[in-house]
N, C-alpha and C. Protein backbone atom coordinates (compact mmCIF):
# COMPACT_ATOMS: atom_id res chain seq x y z
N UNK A 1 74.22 6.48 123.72
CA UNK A 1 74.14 6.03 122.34
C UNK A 1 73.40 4.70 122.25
N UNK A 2 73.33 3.95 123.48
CA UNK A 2 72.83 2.10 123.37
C UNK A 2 71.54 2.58 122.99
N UNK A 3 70.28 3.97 123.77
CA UNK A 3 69.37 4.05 123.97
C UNK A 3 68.75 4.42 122.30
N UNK A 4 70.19 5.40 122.19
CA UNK A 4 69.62 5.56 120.67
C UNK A 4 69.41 4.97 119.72
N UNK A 5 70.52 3.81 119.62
CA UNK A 5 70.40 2.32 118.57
C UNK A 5 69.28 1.66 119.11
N UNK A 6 69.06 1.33 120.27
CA UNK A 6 67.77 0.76 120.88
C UNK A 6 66.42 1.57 120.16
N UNK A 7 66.19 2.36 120.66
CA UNK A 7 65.26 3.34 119.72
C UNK A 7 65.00 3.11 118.19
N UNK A 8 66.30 3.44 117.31
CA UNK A 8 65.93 3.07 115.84
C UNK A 8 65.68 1.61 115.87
N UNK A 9 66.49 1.12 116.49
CA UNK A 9 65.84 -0.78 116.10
C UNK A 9 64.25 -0.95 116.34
N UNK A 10 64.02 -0.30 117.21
CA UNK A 10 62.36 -0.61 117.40
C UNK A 10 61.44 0.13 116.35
N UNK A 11 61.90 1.17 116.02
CA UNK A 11 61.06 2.12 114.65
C UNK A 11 61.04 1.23 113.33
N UNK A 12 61.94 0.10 113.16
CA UNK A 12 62.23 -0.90 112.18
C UNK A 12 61.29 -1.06 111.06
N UNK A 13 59.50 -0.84 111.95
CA UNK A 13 59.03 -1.04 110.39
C UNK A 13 57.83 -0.04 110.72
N UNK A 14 58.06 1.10 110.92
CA UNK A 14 57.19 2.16 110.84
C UNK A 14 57.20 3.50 109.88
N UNK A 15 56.60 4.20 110.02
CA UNK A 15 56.56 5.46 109.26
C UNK A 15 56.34 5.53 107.82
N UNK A 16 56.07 6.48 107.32
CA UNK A 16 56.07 7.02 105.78
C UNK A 16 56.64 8.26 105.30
N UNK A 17 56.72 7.96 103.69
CA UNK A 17 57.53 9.41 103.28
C UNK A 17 57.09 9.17 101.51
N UNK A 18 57.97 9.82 100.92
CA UNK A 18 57.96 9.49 99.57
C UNK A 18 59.31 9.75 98.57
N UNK A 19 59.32 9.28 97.73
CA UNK A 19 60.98 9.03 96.94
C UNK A 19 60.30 8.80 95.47
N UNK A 20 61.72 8.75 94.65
CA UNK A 20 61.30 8.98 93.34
C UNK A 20 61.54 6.88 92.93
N UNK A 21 61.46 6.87 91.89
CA UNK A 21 61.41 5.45 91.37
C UNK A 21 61.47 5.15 89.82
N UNK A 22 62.39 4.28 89.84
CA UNK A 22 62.70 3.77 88.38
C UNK A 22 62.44 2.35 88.01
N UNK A 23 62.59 1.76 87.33
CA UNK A 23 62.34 0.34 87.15
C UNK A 23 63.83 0.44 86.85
N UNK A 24 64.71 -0.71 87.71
CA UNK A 24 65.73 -1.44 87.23
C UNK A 24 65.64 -2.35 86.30
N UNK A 25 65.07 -3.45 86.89
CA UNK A 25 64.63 -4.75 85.89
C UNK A 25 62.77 -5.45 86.12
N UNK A 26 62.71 -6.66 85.39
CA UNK A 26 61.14 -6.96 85.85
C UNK A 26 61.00 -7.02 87.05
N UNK A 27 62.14 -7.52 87.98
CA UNK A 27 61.61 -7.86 89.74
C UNK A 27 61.76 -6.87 90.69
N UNK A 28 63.07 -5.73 90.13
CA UNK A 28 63.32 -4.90 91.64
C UNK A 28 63.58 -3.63 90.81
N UNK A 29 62.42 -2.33 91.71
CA UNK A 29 62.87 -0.76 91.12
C UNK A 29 64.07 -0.63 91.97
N UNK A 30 64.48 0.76 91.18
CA UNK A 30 65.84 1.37 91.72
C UNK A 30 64.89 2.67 92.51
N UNK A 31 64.85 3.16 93.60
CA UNK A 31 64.31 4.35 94.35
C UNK A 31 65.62 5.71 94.94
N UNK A 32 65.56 6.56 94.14
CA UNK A 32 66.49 7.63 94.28
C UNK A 32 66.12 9.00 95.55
N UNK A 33 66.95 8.98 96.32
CA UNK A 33 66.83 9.57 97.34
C UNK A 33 67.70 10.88 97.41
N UNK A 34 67.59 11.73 96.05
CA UNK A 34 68.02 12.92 96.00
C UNK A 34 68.92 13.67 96.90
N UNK A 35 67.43 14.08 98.22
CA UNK A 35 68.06 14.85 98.82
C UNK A 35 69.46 13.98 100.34
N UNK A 36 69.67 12.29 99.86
CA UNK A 36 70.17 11.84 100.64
C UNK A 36 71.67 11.15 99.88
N UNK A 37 71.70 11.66 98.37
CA UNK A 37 72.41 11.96 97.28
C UNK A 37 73.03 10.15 97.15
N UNK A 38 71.79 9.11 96.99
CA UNK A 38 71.66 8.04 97.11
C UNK A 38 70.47 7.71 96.21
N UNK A 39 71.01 6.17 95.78
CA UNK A 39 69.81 5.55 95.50
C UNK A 39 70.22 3.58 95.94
N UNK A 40 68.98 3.18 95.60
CA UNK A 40 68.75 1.61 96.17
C UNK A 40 67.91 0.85 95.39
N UNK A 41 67.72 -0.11 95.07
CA UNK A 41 67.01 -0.94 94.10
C UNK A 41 66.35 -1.90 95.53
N UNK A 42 65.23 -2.20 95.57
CA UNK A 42 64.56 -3.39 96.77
C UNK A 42 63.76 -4.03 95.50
N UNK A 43 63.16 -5.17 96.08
CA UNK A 43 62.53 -6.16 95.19
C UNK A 43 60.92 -5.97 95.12
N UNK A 44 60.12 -5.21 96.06
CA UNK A 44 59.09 -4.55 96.47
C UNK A 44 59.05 -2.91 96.48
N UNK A 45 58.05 -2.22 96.32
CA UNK A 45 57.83 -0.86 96.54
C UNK A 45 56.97 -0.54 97.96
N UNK A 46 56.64 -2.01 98.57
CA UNK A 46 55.81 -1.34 99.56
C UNK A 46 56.70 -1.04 100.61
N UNK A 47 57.67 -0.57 100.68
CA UNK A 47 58.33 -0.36 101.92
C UNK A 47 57.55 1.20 103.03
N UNK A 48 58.01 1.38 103.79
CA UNK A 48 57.39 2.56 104.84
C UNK A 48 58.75 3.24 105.20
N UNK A 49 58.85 4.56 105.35
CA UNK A 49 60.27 5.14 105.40
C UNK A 49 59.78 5.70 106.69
N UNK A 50 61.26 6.51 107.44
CA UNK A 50 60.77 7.00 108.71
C UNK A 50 62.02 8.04 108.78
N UNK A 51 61.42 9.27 109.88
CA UNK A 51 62.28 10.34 109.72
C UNK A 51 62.24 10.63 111.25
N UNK A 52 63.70 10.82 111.75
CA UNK A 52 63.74 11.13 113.21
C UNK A 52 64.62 12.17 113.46
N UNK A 53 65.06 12.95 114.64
CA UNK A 53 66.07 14.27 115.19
C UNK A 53 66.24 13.55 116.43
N UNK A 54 67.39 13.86 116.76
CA UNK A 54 67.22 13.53 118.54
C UNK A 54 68.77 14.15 118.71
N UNK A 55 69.27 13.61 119.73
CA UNK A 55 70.57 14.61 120.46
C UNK A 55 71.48 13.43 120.95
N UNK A 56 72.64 13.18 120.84
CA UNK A 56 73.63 11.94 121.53
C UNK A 56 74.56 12.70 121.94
N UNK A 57 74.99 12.29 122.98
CA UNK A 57 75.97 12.99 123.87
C UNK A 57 77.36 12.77 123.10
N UNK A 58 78.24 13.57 122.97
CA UNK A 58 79.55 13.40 122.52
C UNK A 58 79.21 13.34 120.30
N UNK A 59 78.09 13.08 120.37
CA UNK A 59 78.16 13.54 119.09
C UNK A 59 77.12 15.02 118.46
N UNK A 60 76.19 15.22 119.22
CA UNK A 60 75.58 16.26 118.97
C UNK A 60 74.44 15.92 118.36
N UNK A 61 73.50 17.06 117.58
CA UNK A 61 72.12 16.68 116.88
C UNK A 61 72.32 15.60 115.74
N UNK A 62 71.31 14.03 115.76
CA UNK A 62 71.19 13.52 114.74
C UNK A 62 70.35 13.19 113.85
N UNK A 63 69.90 13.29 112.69
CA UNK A 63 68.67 13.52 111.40
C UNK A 63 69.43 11.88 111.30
N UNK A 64 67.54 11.04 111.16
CA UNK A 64 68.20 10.25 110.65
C UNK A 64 66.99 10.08 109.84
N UNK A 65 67.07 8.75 108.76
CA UNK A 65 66.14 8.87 107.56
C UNK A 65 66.00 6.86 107.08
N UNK A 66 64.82 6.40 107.58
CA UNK A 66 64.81 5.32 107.16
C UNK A 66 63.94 4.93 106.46
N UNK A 67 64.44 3.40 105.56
CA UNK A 67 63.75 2.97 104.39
C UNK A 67 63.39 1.17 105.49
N UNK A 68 62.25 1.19 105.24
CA UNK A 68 61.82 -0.39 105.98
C UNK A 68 61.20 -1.36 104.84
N UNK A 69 61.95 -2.05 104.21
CA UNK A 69 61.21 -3.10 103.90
C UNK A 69 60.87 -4.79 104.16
N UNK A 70 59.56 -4.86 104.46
CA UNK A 70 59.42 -6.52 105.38
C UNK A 70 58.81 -6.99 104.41
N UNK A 71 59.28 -8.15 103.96
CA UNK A 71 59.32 -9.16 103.19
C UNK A 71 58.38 -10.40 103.87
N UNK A 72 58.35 -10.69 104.79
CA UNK A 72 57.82 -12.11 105.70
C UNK A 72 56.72 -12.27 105.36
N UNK A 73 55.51 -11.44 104.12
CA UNK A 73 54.78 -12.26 103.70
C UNK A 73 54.71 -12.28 102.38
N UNK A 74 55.40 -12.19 101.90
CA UNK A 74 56.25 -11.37 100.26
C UNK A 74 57.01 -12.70 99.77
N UNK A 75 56.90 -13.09 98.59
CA UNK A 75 57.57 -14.13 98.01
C UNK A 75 59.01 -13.25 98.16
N UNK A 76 59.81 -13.90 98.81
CA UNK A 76 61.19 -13.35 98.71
C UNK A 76 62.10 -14.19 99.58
N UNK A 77 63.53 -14.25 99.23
CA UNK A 77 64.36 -15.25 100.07
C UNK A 77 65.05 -14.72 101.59
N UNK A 78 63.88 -13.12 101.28
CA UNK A 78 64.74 -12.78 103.02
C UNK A 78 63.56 -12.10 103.54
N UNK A 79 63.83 -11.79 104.96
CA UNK A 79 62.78 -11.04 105.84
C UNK A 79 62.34 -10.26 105.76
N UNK A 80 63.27 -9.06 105.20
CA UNK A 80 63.61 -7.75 105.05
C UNK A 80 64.37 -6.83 104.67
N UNK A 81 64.44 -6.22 104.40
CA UNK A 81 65.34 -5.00 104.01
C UNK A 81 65.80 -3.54 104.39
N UNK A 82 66.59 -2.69 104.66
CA UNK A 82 67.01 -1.82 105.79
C UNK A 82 67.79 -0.74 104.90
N UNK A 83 67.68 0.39 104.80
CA UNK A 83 68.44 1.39 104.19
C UNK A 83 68.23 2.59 105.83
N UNK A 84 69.43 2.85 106.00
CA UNK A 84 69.34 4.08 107.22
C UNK A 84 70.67 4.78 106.71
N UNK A 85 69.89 5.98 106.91
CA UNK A 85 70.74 7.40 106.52
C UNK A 85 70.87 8.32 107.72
N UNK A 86 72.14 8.55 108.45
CA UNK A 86 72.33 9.64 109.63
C UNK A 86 72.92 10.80 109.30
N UNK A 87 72.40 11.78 109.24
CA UNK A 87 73.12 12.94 109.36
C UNK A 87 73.48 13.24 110.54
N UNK A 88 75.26 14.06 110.75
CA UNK A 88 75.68 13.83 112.19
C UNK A 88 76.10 15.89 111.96
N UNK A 89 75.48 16.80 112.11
CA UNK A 89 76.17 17.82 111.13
C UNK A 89 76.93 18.27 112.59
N UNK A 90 77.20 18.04 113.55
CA UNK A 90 77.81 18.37 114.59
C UNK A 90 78.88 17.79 115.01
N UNK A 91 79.23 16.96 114.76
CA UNK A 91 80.23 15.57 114.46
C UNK A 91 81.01 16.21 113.67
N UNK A 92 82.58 15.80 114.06
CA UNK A 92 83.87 15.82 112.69
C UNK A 92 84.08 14.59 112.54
N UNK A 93 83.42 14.00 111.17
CA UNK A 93 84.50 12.95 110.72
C UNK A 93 86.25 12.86 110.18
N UNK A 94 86.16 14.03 110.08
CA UNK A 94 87.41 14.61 109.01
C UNK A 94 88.88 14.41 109.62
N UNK A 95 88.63 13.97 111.20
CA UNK A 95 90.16 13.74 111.91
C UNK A 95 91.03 12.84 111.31
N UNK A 96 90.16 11.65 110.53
CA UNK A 96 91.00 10.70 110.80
C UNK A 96 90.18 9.62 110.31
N UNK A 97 91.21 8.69 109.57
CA UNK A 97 90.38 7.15 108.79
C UNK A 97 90.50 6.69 110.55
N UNK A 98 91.07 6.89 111.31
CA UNK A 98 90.95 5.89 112.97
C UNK A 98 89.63 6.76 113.16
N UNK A 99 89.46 7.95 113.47
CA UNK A 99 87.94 8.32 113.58
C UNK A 99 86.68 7.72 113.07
N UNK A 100 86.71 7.48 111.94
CA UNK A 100 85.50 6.71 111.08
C UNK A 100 85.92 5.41 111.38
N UNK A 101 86.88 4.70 111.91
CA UNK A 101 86.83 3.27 112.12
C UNK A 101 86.83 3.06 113.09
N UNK A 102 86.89 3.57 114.55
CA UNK A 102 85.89 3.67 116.06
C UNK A 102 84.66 4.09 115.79
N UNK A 103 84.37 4.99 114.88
CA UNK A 103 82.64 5.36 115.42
C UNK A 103 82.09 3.75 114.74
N UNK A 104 82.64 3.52 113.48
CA UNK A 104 81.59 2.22 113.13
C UNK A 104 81.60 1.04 113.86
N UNK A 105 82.72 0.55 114.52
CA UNK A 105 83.25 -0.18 115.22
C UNK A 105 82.73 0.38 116.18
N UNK A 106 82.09 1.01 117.34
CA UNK A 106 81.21 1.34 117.98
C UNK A 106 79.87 1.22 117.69
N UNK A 107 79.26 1.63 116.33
CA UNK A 107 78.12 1.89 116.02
C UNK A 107 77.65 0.13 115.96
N UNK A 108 78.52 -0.61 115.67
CA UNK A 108 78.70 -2.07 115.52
C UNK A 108 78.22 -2.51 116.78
N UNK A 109 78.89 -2.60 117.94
CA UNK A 109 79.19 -2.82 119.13
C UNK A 109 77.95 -2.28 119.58
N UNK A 110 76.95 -1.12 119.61
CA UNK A 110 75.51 -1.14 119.82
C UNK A 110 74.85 -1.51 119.48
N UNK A 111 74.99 -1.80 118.09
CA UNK A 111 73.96 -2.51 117.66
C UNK A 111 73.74 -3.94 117.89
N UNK A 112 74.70 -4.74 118.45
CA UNK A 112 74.81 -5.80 118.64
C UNK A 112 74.49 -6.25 120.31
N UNK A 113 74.30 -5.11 120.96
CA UNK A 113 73.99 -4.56 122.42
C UNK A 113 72.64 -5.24 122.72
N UNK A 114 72.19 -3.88 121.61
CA UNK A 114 71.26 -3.21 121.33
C UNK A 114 70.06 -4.51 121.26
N UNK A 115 70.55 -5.49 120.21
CA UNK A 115 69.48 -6.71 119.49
C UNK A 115 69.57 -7.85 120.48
N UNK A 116 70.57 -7.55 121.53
CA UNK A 116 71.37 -8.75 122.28
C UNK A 116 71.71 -10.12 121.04
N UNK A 117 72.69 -9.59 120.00
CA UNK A 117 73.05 -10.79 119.06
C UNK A 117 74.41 -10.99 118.63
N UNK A 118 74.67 -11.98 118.68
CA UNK A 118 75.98 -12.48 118.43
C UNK A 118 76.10 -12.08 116.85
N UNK A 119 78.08 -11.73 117.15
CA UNK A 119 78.34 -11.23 115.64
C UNK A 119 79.11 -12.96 115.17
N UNK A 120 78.46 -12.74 114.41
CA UNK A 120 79.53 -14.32 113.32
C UNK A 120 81.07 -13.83 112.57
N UNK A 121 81.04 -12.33 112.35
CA UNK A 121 82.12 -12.18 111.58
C UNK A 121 82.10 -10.69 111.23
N UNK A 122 83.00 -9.79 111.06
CA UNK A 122 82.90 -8.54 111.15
C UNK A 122 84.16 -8.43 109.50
N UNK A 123 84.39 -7.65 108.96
CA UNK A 123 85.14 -6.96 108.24
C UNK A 123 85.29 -5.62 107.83
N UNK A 124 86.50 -4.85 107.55
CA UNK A 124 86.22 -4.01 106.87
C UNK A 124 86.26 -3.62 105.56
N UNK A 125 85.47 -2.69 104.59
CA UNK A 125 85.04 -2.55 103.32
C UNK A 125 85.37 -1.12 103.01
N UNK A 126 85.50 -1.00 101.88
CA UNK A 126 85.41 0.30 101.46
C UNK A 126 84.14 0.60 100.33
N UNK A 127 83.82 1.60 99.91
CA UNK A 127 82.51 1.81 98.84
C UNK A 127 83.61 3.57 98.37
N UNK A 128 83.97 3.39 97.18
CA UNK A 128 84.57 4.45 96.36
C UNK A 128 85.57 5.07 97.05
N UNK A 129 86.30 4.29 97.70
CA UNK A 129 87.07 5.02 98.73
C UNK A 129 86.79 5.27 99.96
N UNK A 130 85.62 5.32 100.65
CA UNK A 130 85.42 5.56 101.73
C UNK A 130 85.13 4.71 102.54
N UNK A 131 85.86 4.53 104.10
CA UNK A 131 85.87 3.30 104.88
C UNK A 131 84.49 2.83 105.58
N UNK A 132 84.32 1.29 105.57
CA UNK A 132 82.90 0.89 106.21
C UNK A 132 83.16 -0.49 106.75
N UNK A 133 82.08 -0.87 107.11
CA UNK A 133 82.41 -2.12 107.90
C UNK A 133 81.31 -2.93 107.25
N UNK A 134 81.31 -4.13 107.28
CA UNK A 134 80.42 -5.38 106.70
C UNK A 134 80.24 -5.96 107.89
N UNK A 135 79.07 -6.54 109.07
CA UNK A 135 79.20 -6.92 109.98
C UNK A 135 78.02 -8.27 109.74
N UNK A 136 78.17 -9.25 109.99
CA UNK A 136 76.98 -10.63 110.15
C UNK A 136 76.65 -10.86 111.42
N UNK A 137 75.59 -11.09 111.75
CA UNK A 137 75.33 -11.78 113.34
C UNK A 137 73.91 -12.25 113.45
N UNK A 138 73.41 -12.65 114.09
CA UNK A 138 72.50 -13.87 114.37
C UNK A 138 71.83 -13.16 115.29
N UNK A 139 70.50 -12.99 115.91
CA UNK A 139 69.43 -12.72 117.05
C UNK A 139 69.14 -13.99 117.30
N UNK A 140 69.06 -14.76 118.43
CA UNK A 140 68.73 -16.05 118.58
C UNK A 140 67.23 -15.74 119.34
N UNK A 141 66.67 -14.55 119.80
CA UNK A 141 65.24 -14.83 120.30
C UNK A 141 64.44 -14.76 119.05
N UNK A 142 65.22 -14.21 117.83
CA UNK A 142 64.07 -14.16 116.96
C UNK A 142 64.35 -15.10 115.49
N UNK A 143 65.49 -16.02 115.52
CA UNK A 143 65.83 -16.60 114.73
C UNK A 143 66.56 -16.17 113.26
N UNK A 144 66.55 -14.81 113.54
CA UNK A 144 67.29 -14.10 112.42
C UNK A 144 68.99 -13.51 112.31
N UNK A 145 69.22 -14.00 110.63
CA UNK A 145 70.41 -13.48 110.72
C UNK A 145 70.46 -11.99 110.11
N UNK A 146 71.33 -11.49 110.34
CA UNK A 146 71.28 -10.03 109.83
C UNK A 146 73.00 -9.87 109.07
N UNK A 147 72.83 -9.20 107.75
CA UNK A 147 74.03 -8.50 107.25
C UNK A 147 74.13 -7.42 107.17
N UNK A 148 74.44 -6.45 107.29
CA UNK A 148 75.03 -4.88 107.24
C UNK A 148 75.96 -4.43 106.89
N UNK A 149 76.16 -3.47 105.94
CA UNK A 149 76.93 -2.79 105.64
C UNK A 149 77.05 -1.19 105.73
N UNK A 150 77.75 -1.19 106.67
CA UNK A 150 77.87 0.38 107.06
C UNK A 150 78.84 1.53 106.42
N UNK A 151 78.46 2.62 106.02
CA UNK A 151 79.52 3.54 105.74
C UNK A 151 79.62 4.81 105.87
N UNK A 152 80.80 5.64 106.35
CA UNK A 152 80.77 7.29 105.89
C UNK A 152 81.05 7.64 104.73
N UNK A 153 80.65 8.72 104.41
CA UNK A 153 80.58 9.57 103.35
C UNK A 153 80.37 10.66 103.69
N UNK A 154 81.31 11.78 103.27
CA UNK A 154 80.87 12.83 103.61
C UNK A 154 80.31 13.22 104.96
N UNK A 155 80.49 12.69 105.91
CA UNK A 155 80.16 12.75 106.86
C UNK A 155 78.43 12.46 107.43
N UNK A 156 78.46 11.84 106.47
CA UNK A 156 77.03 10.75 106.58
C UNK A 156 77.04 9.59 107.05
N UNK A 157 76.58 8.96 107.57
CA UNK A 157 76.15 7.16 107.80
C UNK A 157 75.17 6.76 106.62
N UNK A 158 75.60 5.70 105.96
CA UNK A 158 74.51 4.83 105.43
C UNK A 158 75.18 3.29 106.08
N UNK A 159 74.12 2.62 106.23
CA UNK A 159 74.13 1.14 106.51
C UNK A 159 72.63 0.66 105.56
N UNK A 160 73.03 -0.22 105.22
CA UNK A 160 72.16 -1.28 104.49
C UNK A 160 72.35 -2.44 105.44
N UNK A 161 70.99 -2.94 105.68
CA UNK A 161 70.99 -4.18 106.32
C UNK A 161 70.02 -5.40 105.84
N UNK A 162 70.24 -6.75 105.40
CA UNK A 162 68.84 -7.58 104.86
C UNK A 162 69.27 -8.21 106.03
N UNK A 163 67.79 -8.39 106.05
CA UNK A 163 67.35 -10.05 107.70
C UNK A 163 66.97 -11.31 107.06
N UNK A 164 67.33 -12.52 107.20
CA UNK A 164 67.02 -13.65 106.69
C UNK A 164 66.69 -14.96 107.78
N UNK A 165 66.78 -15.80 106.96
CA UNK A 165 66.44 -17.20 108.39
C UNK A 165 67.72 -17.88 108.03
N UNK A 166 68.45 -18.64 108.31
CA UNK A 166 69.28 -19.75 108.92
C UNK A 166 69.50 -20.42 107.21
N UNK A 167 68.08 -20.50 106.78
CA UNK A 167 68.19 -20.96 105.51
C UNK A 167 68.67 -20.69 104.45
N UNK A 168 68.57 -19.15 104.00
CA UNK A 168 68.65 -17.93 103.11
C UNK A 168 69.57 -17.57 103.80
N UNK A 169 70.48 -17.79 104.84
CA UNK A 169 71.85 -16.48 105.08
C UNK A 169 72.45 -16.06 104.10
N UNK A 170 72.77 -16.50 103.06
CA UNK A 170 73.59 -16.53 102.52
C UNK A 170 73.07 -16.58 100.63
N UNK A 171 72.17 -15.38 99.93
CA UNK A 171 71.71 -15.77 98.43
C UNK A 171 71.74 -14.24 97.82
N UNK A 172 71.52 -14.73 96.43
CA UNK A 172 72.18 -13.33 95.22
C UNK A 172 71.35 -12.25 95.96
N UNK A 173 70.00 -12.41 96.37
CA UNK A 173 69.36 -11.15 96.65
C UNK A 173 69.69 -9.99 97.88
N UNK A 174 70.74 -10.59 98.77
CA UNK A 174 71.41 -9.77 99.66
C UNK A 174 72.65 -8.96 98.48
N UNK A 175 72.96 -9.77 97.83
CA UNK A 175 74.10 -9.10 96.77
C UNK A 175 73.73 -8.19 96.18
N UNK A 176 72.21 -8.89 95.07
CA UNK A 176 71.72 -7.48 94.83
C UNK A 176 71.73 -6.72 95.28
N UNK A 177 71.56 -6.32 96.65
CA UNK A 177 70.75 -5.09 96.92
C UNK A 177 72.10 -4.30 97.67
N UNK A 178 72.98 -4.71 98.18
CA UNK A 178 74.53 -4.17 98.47
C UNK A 178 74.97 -3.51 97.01
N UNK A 179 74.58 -3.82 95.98
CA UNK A 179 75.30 -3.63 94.65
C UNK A 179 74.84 -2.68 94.27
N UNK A 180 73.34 -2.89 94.39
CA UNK A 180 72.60 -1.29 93.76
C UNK A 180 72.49 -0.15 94.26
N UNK A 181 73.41 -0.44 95.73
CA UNK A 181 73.40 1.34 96.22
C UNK A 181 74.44 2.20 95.50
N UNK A 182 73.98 3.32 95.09
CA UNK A 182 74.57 4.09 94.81
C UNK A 182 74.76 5.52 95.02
N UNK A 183 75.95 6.26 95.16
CA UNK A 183 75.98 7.56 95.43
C UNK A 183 75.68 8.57 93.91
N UNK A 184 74.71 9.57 93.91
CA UNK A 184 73.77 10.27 93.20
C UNK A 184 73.82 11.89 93.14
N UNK A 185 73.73 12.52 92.51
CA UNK A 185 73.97 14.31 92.54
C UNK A 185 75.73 14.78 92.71
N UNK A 186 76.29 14.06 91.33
CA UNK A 186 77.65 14.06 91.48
C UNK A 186 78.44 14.05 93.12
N UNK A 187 78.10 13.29 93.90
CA UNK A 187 78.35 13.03 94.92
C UNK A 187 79.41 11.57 94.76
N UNK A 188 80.79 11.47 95.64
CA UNK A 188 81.07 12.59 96.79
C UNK A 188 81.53 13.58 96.48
């Protein structure tokens, strides 16, 4: 699994796809992801999405589906922006709220492997009922902090993640964009 979080972290700002789009307000569209029964508001449209399959041991085939947006030359108070969608259709989430709170609490624990970065603070969250984790931590080779918010649904993963500097850890536009996800196609 390290190899696999290793893997998506490096795809971070590649690929393309296409999605539908609304205007929220003057600064940030809302982009609806139908078939991922989601949508997200970012402050830019130029983002690059990316689509992968691969196989993890103990969990089976995984579809995953990412949204990349880099900010670092973009008037904006953060680095970037992160929407990832896993489909696990081989996986039971259904055992157990302790099931969905080891895999994220794992999925946590690689990713933090994975970036070699210290966590500042971990919690857990819910989004409509369903359990997730909020995790903060710092990369010190690259000076960035990172927030994430991870969740199941339906036996999906979404995590949202913004990257910032030391300066910006902490402003409305990470809020925004935690706020405007939403679940879409009378879903769950």
């Amino acid at each position: 699994m390290n190899r696999i979080l290793t893997f998506l972290l490096i795809i971070l700002l590649i690929g393309c796809s296409d999605t539908k789009k609304k205007n929220l307000d003057a600064d940030w569209e809302t982009f609806s992801l139908e078939d991922k029964d989601c949508e997200v508001s970012l402050p830019y449209n130029t983002f690059k999405t990316h689509k992968e399959e691969y196989y993890v041991e103990d969990i089976g085939k995984v579809y995953s589906y990412e949204i990349d947006l880099n900010t670092q030359k973009l008037s904006d108070k953060n680095l970037g922006y992160k929407l990832s969608i896993y489909d696990y259709p081989q996986f039971n989430f259904y055992n157990s709220p302790e099931t969905i709170n080891n895999f994220l609490h794992g999925t946590a624990e690689n990713l933090l492997l994975a970036l070699n970065a210290a966590r500042i603070w971990e919690q857990k969250i819910e989004f409509n009922g369903f359990h997730g984790i909020e995790l903060y931590y710092y990369m010190a080779s690259q000076e960035v902090y990172f927030t994430t918010r991870m969740y199941i649904i339906n036996g999906r993963q979404y995590s949202l993640s913004v990257l910032t500097d030391k300066n910006n850890f902490i402003n409305e536009s990470i809020t925004k964009y935690f706020n405007s996800f939403k679940l879409i196609n009378n879903k769950p």
